[in-house]
N, C-alpha and C. Protein backbone atom coordinates (compact mmCIF):
# COMPACT_ATOMS: atom_id res chain seq x y z
N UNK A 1 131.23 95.40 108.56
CA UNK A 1 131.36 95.76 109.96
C UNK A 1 129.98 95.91 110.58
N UNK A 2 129.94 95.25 111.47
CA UNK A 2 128.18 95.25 112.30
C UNK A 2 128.17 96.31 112.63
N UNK A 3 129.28 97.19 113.58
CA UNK A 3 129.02 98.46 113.90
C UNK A 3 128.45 99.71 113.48
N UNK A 4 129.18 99.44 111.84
CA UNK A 4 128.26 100.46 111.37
C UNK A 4 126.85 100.76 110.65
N UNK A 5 126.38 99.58 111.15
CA UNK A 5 124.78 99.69 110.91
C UNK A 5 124.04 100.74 110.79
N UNK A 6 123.12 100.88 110.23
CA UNK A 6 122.34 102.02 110.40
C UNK A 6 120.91 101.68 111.43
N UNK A 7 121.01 102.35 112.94
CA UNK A 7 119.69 102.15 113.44
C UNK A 7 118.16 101.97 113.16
N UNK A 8 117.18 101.14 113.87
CA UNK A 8 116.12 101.25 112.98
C UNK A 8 115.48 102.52 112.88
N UNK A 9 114.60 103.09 112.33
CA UNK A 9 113.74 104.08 112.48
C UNK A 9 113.07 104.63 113.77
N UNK A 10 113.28 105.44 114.03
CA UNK A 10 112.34 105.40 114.78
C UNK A 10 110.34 105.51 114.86
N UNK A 11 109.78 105.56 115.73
CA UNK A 11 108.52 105.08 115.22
C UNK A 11 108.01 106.24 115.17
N UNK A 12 106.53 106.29 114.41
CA UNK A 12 106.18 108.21 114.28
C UNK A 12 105.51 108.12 115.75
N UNK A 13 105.28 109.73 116.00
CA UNK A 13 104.67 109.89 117.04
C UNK A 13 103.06 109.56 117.29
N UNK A 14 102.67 109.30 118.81
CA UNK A 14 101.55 108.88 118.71
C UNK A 14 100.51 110.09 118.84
N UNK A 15 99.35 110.40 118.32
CA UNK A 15 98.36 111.14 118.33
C UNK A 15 97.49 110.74 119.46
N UNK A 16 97.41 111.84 120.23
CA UNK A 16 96.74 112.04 121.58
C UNK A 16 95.77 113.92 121.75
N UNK A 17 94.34 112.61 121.47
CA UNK A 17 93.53 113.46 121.52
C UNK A 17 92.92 114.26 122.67
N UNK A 18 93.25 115.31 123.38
CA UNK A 18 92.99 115.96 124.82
C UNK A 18 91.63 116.02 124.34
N UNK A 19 90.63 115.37 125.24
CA UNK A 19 89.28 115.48 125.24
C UNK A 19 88.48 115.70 126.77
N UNK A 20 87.86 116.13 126.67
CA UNK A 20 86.72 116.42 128.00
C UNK A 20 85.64 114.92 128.57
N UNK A 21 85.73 114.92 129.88
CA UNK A 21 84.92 113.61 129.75
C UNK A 21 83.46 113.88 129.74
N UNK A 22 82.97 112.51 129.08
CA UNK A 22 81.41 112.74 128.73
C UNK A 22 80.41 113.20 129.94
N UNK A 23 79.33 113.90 129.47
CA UNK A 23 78.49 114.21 130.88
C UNK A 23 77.21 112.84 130.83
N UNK A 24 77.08 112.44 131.84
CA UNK A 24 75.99 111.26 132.10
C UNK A 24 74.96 112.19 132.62
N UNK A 25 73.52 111.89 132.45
CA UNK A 25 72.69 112.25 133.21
C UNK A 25 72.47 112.45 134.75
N UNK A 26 72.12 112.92 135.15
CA UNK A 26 71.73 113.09 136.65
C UNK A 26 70.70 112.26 137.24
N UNK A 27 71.29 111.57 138.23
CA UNK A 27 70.14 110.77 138.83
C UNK A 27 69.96 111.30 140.22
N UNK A 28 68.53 111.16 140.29
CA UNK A 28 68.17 111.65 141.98
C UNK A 28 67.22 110.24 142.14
N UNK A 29 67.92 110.18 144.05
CA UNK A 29 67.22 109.54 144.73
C UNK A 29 65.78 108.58 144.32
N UNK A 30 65.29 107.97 144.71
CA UNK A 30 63.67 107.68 144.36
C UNK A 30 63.53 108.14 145.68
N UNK A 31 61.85 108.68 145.80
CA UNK A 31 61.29 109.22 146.85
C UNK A 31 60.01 108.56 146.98
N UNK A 32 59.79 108.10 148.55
CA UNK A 32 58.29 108.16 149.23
C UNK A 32 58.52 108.00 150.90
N UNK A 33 58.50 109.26 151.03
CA UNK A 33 58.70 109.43 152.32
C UNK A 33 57.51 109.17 153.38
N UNK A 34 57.63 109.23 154.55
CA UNK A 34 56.31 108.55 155.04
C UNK A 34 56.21 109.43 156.30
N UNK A 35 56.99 110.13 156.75
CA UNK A 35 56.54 111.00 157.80
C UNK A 35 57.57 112.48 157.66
N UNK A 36 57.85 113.10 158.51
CA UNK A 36 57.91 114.45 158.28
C UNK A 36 59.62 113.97 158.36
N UNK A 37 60.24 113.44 159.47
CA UNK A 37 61.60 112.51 159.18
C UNK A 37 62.14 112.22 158.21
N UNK A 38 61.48 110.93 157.13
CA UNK A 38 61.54 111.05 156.09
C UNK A 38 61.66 111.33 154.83
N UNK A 39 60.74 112.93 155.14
CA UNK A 39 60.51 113.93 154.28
C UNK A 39 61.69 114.78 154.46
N UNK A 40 62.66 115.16 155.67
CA UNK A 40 63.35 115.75 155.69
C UNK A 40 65.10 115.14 155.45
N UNK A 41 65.12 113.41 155.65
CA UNK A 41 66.18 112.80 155.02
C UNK A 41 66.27 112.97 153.41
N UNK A 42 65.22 112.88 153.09
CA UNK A 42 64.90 112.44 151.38
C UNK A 42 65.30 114.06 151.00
N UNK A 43 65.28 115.02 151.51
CA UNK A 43 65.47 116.31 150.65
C UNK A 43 66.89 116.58 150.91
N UNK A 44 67.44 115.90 151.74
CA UNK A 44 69.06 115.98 152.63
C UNK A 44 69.30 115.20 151.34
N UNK A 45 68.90 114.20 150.73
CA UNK A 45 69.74 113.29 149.82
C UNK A 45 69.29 113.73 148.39
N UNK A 46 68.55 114.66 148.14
CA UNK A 46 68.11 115.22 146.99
C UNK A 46 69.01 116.26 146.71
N UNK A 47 69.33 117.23 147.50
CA UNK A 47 70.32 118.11 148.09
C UNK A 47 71.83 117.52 147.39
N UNK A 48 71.93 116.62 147.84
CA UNK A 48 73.65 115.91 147.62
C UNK A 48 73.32 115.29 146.51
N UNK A 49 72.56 114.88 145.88
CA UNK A 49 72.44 114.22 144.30
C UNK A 49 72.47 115.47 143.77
N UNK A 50 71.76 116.83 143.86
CA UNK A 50 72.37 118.13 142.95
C UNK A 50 73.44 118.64 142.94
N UNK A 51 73.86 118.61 143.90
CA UNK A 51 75.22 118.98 144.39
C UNK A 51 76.39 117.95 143.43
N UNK A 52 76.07 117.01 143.59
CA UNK A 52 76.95 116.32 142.50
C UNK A 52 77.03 116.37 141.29
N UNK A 53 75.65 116.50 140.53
CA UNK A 53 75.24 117.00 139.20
C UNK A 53 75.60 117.84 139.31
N UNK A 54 75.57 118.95 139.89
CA UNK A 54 75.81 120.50 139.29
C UNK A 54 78.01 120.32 139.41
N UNK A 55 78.56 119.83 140.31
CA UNK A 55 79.73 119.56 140.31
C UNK A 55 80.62 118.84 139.27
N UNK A 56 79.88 117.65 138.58
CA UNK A 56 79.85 117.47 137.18
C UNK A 56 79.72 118.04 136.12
N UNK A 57 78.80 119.34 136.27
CA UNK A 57 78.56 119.97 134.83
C UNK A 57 79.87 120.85 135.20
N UNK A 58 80.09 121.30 136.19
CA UNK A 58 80.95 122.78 136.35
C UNK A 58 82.41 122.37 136.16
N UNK A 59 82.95 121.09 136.47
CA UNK A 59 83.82 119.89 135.76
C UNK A 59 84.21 120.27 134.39
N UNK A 60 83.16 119.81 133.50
CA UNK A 60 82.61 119.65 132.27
C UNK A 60 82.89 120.96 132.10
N UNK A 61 82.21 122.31 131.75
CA UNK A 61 82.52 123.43 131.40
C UNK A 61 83.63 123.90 131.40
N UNK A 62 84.58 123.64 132.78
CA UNK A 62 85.85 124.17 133.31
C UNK A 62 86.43 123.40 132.16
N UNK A 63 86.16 122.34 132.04
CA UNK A 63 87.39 121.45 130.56
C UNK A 63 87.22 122.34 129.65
N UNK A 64 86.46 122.54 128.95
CA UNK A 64 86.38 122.72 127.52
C UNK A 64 86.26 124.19 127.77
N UNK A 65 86.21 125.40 128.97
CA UNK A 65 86.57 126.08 128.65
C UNK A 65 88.43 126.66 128.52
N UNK A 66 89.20 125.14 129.18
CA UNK A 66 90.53 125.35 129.16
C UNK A 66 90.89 125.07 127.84
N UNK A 67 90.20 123.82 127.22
CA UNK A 67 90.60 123.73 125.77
C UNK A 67 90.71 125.00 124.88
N UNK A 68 89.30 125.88 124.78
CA UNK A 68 89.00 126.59 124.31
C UNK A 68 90.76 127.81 124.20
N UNK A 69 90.99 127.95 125.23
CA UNK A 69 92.25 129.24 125.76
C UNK A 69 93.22 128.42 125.32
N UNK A 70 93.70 127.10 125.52
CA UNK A 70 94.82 126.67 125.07
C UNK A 70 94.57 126.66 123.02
N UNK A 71 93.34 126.76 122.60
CA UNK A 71 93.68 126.68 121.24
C UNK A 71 93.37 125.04 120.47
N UNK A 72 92.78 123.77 121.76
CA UNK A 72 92.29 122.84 121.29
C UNK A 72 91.32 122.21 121.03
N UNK A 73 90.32 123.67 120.90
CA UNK A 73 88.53 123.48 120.05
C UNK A 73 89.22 123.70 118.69
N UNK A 74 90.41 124.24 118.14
CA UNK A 74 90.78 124.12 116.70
C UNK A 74 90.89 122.73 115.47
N UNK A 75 90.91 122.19 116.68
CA UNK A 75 90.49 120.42 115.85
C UNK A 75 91.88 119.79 115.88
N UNK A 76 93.33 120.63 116.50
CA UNK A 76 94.54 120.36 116.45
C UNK A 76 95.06 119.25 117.25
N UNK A 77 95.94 118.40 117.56
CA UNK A 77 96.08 117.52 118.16
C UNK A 77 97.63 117.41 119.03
N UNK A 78 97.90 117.00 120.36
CA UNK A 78 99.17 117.47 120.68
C UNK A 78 99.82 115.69 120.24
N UNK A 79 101.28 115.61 120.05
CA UNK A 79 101.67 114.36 119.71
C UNK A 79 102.34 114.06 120.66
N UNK A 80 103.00 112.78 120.83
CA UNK A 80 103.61 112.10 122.37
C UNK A 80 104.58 112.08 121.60
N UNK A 81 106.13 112.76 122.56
CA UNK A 81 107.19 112.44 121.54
C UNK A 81 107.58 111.01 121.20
């Protein structure tokens, strides 16, 4: 009887590693400003290149300090059913 087959297996679960994304270096602007204008665009855009770096690291920390509380700096891994 075909019906009473036995189904295939099912497949094991997949391992899914919750990880933090990598931090890249910080890049600022290149600078040579040429008048006082200049001098005051170039620190407006020096300004917003930290601002992004520092928004990246605080990113970065906020992850791995959620890992940390959930219990997944233990080296443990959650599985996909």
């Amino acid at each position: 009887m075909s019906g009473c087959s036995s189904a295939p297996p099912s497949p094991a679960p997949q391992i899914i590693r919750l990880t933090c994304q990598g931090l890249t270096p910080c890049q600022l602007p290149p600078a040579s400003p040429v008048n006082n204008g200049d001098l005051l665009d170039q620190l407006t855009q020096t300004e917003a290149a930290w601002a992004s770096c520092a928004a990246k690291v605080d990113s970065l920390i906020t992850c791995q300090q959620r890992q940390q509380q959930q219990g997944s700096g233990d080296g443990k891994a959650k599985t996909d059913p």
